[in-house]
Protein backbone atom coordinates (compact mmCIF):
# COMPACT_ATOMS: atom_id res chain seq x y z
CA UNK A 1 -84.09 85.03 5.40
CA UNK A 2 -86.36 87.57 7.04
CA UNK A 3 -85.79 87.60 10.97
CA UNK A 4 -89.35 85.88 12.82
CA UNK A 5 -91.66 88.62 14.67
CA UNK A 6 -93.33 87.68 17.20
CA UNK A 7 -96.74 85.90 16.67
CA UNK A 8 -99.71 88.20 15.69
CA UNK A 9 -101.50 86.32 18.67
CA UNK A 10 -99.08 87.35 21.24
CA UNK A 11 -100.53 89.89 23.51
CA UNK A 12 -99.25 91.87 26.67
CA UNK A 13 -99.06 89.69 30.07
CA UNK A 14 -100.96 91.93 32.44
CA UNK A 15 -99.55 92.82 36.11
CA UNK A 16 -102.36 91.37 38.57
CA UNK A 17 -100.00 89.73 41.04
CA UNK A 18 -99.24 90.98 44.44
CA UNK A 19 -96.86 90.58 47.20
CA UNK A 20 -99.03 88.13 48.65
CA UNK A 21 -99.94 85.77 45.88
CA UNK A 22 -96.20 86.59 44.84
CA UNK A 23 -94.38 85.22 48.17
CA UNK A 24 -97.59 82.29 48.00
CA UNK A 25 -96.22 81.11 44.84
CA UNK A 26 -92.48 81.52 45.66
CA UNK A 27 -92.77 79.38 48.34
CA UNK A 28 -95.28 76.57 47.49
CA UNK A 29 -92.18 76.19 44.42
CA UNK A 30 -89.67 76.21 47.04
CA UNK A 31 -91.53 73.41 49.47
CA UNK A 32 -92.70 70.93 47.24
CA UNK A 33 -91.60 67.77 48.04
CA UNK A 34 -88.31 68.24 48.21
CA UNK A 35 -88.06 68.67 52.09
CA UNK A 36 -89.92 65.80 52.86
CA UNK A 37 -87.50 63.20 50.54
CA UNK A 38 -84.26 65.02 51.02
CA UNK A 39 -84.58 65.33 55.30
CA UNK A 40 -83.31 61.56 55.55
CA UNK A 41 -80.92 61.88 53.21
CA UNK A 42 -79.27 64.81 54.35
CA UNK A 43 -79.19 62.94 57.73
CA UNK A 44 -77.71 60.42 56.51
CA UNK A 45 -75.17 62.50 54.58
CA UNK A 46 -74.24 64.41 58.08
CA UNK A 47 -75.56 62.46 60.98
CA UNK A 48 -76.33 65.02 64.05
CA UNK A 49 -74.49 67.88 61.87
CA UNK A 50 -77.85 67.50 59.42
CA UNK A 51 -79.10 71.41 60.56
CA UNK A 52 -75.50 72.75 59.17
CA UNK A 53 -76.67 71.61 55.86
CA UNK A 54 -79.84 73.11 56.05
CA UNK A 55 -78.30 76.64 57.01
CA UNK A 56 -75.69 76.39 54.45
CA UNK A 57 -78.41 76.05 51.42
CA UNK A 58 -79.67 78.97 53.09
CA UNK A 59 -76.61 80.51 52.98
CA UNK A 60 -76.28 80.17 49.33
CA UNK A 61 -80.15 81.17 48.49
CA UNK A 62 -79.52 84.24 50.76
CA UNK A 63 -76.65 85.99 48.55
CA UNK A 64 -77.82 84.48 44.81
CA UNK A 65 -81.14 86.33 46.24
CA UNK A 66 -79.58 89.46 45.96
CA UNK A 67 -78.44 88.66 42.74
CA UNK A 68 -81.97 87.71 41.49
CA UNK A 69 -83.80 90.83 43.57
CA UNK A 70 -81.42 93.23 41.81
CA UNK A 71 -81.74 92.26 38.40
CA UNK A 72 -85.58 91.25 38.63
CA UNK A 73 -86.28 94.94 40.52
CA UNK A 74 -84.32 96.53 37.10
CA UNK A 75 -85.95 94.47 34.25
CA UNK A 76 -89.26 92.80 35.70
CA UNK A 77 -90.22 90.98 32.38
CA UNK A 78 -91.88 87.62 31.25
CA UNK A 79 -89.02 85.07 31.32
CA UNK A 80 -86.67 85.97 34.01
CA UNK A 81 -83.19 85.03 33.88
CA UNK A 82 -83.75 84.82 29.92
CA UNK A 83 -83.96 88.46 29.61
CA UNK A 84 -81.15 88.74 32.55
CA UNK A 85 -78.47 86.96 30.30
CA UNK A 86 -79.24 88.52 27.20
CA UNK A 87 -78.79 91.73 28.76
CA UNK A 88 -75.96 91.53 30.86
CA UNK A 89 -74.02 89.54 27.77
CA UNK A 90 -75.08 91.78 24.48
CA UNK A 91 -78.55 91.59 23.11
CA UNK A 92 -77.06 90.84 19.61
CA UNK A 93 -73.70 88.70 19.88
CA UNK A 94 -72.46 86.73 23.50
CA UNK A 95 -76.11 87.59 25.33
CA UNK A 96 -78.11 86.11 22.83
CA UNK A 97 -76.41 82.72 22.62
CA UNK A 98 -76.41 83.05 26.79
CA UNK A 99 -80.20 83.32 26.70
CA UNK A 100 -80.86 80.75 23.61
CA UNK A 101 -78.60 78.21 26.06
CA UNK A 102 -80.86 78.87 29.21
CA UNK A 103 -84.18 78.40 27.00
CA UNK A 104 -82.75 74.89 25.83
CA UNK A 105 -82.12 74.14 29.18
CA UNK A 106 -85.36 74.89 30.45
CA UNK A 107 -86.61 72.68 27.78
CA UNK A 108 -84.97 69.72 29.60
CA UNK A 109 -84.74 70.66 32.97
CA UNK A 110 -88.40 72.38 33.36
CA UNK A 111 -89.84 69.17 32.89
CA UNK A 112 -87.71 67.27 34.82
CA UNK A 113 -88.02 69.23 37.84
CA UNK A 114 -91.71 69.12 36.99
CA UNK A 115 -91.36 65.03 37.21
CA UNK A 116 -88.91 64.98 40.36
CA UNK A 117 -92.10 66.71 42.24
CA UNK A 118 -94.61 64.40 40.28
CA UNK A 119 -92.41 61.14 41.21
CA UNK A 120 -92.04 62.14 45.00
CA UNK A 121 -95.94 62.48 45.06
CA UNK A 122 -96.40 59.39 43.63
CA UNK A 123 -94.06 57.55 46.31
CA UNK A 124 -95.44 59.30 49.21
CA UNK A 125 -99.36 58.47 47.49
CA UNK A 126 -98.28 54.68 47.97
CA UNK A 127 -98.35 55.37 51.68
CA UNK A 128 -101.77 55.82 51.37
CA UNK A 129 -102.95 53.54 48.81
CA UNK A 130 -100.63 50.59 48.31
CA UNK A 131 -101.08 49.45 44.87
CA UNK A 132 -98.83 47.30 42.84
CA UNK A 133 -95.02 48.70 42.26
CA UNK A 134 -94.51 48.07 38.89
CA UNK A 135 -97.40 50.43 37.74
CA UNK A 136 -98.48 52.65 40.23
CA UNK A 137 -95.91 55.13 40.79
CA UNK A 138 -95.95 55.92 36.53
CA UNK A 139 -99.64 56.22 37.06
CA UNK A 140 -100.16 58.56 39.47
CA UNK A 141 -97.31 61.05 38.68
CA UNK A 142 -98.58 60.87 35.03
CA UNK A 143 -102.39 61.85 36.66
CA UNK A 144 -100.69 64.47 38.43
CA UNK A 145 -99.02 66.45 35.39
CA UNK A 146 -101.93 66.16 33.58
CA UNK A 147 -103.87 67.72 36.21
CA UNK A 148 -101.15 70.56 36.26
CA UNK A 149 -101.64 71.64 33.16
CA UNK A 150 -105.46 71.32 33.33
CA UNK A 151 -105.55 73.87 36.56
CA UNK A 152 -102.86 76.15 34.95
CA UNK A 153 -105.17 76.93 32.05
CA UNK A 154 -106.53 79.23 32.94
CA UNK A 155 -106.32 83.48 33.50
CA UNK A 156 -103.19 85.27 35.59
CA UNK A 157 -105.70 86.34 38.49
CA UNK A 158 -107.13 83.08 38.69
CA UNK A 159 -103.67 81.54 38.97
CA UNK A 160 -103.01 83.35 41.78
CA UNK A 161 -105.78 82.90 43.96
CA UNK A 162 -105.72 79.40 43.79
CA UNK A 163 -101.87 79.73 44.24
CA UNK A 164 -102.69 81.80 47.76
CA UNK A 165 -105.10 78.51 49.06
CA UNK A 166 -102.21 75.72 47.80
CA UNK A 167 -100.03 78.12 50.22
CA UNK A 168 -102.02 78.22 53.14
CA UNK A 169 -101.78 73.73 53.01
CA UNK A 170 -98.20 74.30 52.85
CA UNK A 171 -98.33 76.60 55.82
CA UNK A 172 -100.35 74.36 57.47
CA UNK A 173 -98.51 71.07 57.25
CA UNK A 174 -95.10 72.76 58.36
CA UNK A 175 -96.59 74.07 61.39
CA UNK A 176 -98.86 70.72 62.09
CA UNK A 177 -95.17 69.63 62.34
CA UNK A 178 -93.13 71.70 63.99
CA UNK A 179 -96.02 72.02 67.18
CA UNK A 180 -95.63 67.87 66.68
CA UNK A 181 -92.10 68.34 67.35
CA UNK A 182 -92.32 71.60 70.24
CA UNK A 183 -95.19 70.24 72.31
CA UNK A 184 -93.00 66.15 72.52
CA UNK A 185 -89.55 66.77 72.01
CA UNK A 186 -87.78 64.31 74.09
CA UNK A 187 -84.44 64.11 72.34
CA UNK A 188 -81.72 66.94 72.55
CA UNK A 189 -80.16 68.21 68.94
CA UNK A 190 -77.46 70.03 68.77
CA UNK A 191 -77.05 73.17 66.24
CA UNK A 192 -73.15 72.51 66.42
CA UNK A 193 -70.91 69.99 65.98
CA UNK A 194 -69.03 68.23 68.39
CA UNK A 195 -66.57 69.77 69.88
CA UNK A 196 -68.03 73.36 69.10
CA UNK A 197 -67.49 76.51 67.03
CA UNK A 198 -63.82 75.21 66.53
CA UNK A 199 -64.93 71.90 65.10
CA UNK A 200 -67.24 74.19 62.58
CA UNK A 201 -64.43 74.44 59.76
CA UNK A 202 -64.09 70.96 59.40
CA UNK A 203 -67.58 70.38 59.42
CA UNK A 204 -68.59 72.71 56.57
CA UNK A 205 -65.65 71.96 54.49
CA UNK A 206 -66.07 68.17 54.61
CA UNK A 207 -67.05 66.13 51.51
CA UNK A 208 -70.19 65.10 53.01
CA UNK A 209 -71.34 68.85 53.56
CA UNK A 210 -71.23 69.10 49.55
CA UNK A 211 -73.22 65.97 49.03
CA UNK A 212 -75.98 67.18 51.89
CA UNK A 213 -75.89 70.67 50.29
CA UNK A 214 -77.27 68.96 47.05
CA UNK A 215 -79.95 68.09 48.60
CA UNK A 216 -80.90 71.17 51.02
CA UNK A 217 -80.40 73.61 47.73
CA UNK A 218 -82.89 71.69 45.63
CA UNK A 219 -85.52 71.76 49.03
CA UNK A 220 -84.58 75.59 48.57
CA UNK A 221 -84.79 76.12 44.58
CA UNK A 222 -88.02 78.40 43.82
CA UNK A 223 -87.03 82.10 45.71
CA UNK A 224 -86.90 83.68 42.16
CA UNK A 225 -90.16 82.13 40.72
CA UNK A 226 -91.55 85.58 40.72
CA UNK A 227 -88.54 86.55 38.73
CA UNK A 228 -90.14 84.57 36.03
CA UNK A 229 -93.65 86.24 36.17
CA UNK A 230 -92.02 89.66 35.94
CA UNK A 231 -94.65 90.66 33.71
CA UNK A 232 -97.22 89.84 36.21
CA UNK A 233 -96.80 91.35 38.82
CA UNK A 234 -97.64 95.00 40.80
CA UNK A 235 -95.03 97.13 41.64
CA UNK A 236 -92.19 95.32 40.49
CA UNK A 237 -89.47 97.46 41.59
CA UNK A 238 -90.49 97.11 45.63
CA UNK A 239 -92.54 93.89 45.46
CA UNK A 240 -89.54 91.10 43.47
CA UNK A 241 -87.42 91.99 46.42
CA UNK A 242 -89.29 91.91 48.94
CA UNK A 243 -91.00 88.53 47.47
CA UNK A 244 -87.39 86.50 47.37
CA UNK A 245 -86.37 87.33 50.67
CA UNK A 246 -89.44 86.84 52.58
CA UNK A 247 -89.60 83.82 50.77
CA UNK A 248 -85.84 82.70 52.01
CA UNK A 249 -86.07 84.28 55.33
CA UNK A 250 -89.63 82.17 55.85
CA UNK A 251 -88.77 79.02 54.49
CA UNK A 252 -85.73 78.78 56.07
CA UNK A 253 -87.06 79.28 59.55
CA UNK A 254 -89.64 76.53 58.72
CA UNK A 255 -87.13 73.82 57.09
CA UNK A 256 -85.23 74.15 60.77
CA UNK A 257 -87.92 74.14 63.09
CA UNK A 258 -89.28 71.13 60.90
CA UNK A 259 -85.92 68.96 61.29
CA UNK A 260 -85.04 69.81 64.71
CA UNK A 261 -88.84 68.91 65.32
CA UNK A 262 -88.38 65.68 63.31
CA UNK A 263 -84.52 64.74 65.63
CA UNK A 264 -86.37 65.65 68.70
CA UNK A 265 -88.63 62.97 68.67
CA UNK A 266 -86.74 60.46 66.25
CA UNK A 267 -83.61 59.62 66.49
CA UNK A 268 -81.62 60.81 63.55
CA UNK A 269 -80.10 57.24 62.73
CA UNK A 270 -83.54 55.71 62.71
CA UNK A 271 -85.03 58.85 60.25
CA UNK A 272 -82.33 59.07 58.00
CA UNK A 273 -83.58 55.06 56.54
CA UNK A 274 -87.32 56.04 56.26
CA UNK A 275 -89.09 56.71 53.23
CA UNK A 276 -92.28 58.72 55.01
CA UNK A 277 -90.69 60.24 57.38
CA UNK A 278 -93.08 62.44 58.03
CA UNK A 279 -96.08 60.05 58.01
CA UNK A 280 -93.53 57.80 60.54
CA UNK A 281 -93.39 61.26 63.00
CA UNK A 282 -97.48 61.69 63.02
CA UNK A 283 -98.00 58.15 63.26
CA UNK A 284 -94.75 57.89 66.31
CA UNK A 285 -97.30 61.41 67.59
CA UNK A 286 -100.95 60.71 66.88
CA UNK A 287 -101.65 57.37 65.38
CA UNK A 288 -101.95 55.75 62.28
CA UNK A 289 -105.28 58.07 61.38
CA UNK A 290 -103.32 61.33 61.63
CA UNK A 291 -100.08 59.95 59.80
CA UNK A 292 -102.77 59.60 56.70
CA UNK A 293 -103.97 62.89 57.14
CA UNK A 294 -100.12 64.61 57.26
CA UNK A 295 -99.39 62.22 54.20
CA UNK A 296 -102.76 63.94 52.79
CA UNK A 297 -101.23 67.23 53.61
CA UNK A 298 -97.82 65.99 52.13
CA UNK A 299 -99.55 65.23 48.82
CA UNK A 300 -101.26 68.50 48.90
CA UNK A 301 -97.84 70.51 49.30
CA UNK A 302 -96.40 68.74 46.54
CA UNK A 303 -99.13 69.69 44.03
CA UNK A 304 -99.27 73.18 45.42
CA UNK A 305 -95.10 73.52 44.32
CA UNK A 306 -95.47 71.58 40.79
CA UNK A 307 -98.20 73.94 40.28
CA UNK A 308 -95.53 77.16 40.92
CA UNK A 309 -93.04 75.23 39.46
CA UNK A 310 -95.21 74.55 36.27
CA UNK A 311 -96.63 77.96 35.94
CA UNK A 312 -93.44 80.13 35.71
CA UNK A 313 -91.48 77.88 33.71
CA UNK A 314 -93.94 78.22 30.84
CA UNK A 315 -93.55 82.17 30.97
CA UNK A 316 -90.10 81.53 29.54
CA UNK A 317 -90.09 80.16 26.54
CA UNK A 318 -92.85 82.36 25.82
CA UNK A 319 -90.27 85.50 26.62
CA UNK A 320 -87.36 84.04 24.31
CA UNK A 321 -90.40 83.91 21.45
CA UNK A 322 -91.84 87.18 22.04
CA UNK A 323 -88.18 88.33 21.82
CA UNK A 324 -87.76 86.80 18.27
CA UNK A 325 -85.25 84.25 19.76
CA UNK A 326 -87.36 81.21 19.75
CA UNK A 327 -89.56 79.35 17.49
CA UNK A 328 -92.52 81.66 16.72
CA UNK A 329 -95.33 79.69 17.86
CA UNK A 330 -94.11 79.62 21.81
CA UNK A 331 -95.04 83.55 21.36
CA UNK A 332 -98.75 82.93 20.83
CA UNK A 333 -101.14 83.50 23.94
CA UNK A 334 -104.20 82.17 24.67
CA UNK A 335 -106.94 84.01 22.75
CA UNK A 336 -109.68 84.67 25.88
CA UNK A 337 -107.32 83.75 28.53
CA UNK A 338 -104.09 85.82 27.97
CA UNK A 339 -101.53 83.33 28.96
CA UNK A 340 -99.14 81.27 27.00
CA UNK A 341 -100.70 78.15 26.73
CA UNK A 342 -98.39 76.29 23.31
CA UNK A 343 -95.26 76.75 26.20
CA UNK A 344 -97.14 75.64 29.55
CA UNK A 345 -98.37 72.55 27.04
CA UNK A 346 -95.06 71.74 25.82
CA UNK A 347 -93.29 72.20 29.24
CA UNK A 348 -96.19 69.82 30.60
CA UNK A 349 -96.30 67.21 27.74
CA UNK A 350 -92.62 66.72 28.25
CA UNK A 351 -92.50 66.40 31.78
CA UNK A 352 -95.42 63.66 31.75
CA UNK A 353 -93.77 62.00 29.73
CA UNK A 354 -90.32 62.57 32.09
CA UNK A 355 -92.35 61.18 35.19
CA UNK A 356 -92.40 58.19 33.20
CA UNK A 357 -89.23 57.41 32.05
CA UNK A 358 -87.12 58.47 35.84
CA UNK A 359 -86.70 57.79 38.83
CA UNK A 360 -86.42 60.50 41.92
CA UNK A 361 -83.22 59.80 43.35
CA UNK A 362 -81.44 59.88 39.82
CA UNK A 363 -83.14 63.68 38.87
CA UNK A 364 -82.14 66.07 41.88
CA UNK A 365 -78.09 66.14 41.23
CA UNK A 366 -78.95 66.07 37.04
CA UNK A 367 -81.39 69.36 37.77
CA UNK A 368 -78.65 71.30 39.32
CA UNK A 369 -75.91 70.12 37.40
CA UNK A 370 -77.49 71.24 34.47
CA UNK A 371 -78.29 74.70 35.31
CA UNK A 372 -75.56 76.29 37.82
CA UNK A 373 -73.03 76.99 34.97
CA UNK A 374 -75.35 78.95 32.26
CA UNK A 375 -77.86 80.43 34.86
CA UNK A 376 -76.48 80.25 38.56
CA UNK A 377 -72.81 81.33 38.02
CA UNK A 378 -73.43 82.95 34.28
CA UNK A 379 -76.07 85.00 35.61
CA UNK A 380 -74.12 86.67 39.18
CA UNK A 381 -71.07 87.35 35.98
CA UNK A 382 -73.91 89.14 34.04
CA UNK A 383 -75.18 91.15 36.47
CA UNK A 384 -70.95 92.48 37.20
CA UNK A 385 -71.26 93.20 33.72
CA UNK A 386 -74.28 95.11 33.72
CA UNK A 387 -73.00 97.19 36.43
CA UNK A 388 -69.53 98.06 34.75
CA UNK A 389 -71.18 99.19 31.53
CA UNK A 390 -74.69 101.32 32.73
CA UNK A 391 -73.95 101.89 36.68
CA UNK A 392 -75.99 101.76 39.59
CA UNK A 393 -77.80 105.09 39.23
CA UNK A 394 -80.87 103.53 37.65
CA UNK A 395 -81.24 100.55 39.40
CA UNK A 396 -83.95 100.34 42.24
CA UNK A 397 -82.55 97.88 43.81
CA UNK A 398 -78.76 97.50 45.00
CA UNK A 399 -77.51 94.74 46.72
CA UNK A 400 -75.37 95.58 49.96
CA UNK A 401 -71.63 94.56 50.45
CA UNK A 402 -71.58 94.25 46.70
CA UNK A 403 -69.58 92.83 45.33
CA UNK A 404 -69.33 90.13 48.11
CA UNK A 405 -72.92 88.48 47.47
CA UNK A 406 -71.56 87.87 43.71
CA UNK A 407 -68.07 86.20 45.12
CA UNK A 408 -69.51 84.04 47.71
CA UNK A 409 -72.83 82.88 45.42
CA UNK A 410 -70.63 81.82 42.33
CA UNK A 411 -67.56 79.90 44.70
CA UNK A 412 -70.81 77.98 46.48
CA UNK A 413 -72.46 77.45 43.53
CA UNK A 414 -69.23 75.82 41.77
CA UNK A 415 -68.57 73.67 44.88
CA UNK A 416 -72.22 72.52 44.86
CA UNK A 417 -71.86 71.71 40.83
CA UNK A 418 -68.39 69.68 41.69
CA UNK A 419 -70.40 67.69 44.72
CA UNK A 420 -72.99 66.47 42.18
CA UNK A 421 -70.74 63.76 40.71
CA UNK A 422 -68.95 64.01 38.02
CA UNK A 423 -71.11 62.00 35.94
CA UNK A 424 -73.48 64.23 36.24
CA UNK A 425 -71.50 67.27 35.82
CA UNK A 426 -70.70 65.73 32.39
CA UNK A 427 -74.20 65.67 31.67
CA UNK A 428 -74.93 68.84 32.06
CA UNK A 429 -72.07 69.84 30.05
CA UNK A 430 -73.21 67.76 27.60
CA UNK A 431 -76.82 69.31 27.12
CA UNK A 432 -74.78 72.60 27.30
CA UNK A 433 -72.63 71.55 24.21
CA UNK A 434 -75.83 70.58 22.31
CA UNK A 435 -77.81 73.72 22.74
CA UNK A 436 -74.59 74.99 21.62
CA UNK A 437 -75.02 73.31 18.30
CA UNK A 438 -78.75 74.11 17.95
CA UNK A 439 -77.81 77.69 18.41
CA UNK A 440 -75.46 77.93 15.50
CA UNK A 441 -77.83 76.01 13.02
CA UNK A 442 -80.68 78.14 14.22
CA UNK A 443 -78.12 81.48 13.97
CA UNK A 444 -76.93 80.16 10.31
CA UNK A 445 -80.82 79.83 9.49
CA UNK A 446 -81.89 83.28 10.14
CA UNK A 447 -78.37 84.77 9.03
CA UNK A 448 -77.69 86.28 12.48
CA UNK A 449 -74.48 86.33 14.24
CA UNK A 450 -71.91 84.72 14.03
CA UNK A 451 -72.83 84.38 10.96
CA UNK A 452 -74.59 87.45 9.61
CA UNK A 453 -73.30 89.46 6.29
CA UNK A 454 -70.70 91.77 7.16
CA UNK A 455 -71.05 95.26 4.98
């Protein structure tokens, strides 16, 4: 059987994107919701040790960052850590069933992170319009894909412009609250445990650290987004780099300053059993009028990451088709617009569907379960291979103290995988083992290997 080219109606992404609208969408994928459900949980997980957790999923996004700014400086394409795998693993044997497993994924766990952001919105929307529970929350994060998909249809340029005014609400909000928190502070919070540096150890090795990590990672998940629009964007070589870390470094030094603003004026056993907390800080602040308006502002920054989120996802399916390693069809772009619109309405379609069917709380440890074996860990192993076999003469970007970023992202990234649950940890395996299968019938299909004609 002939091997598939890529669709006649595929056509070359153009590079419009710049380190602003770059960092912009980074970090409107990295907000989202996330910090806004996961602060009272991560309190709850580690009671006045809560900032610990918060530096520690820094931590982590810090040194897989120089993972993902060396390898997206060396081969900025359409799809990210698709092309990354295949690369670093053999474009024709071990690499290509690396990449086929992270497209699968993506399949699942695009959507799903799609309807974790659509679910939160829908929870904090009931704040301000209580409607009845058995209906409402479906409704509205249904709405809210399908308004995804309808903004994201559109041109690269457009995309990012609007991406640059979602990020300037996100900027907003997180300052609204941290002045909140500077200008009526009234309750001291500590940056160390009790009973100091020595009691540290203890602290970050505890069972409850994993657990809270969880939760601070997925607030942090989105620093490589511009990974995945590689094949958008100016400069790539100076500009990826630069784009991840000033995405860490900045939402990092927002997340703190929002809890410590958040403990200041609430005590930490009282926040960690609220559902708004952030509408309960305005409202403890400013009134009930100003708690609607940050809950506004709360709905806003959730949109603005969904639409990130939404928007490089669908770039990656469209890479692993354009590649000839995917059904043909995801390769087609739009015929005026010059974006790949059959994979951002596949990836959308499925997650509306997702924000029907799940709940929040049951998504966040599935999402990361899923993905740190084949794309976390697999990916910091590729890029030792890539350097063993072609050197670091070419590369434009090196990391520094390498190898140690590779050492301490995989052992974090394990122990965060292990403090899911097992349960879930199955699960992921389980999707693992199943794109497993779908790559060998699709491999036996086209006659490739394992299973292509020897001599």
């Amino acid at each position: 059987m002939p091997e598939p080219a890529a669709a006649t109606a595929s056509a070359p992404l153009s590079r419009r994107l710049g380190l602003v609208q770059a960092t912009a969408l980074n970090m409107i994928d990295m907000v989202g919701i996330g910090p806004f459900v996961t602060l009272p949980l991560v309190m709850g997980f580690m009671g006045p040790n809560f900032l610990l957790a918060w530096l520690v999923g820094a931590a982590l996004s810090l040194a897989d960052g120089f993972i993902w700014s060396e390898l997206g400086a060396a081969h900025p394409e359409a799809g990210g850590s698709y092309r990354f795998l295949k690369l670093a693993y053999g474009e024709h044997k071990w690499g290509r069933l690396m990449s086929f497993l992270y497209v699968w994924q993506t399949l699942v766990q695009a959507p799903l992170v799609v309807a974790s952001g659509a679910i939160g919105f829908a929870q904090y929307f009931a704040y301000l319009v209580p409607l009845p529970q058995w209906w409402q929350p479906k409704l509205v994060a249904g709405v809210v894909v399908l308004l995804l998909i309808a903004l994201l249809y559109r041109r690269i340029e457009a995309v990012g412009r609007l991406g640059v005014a979602l990020w300037i609400g996100v900027l907003g909000l997180l300052a609204w609250l941290i002045f909140g928190g500077l200008t009526h502070a009234s309750i001291p919070v500590s940056w160390l445990p009790e009973g100091g540096i020595g009691a540290l150890p203890g602290v970050l090795l505890s069972v409850a650290m994993g657990q809270a990590t969880v939760k601070t990672i997925y607030s942090y998940l989105g620093y490589y987004n511009v990974c995945h629009l590689g094949g958008e964007v100016k400069e790539p070589q100076k500009l990826i780099p630069r784009s991840i870390f000033l995405s860490i470094l900045g939402i990092m030094t927002l997340y703190l300053l929002m809890n410590w603003s958040v403990a200041s004026v609430i005590p930490w056993q009282e926040a960690r059993h609220s559902e708004f907390i952030v509408s309960l800080f305005i409202e403890k602040l400013y009134g009930a009028t100003a708690a609607k308006m940050a809950t506004a502002l709360v709905l806003w920054v959730a949109f603005a990451s969904l639409f990130a989120v939404l928007l490089g996802y669908s770039r990656i399916p469209y890479a692993a088709a354009a590649d000839g390693e995917f059904l043909p069809i995801f390769a087609k772009t739009h015929p005026t617009k010059h974006f790949p619109h059959v994979s951002l309405l596949l990836l959308g379609g499925v997650g509306f569907v997702f924000s029907l069917l799940f709940r929040l709380g049951e998504v966040i440890s599935a999402i990361l379960a899923m993905r740190i074996l084949v794309q976390f860990v697999g990916q910091a192993v590729g890029l030792v291979l890539l350097r063993r076999r072609n050197g670091t003469a070419h590369l434009p970007f090196k990391m520094p103290l390498y190898p140690l970023p590779v050492v301490v992202a995989v052992v974090v990234w394990l122990w965060v995988l292990v403090s899911t649950g097992w349960v879930f940890v199955v699960s992921g395996v389980a999707v693992t083992a199943a794109g497993v299968g779908a790559f060998l019938l699709w491999s036996r299909q086209l006659r490739r290997w394992p299973f292509e004609k020897v001599g």
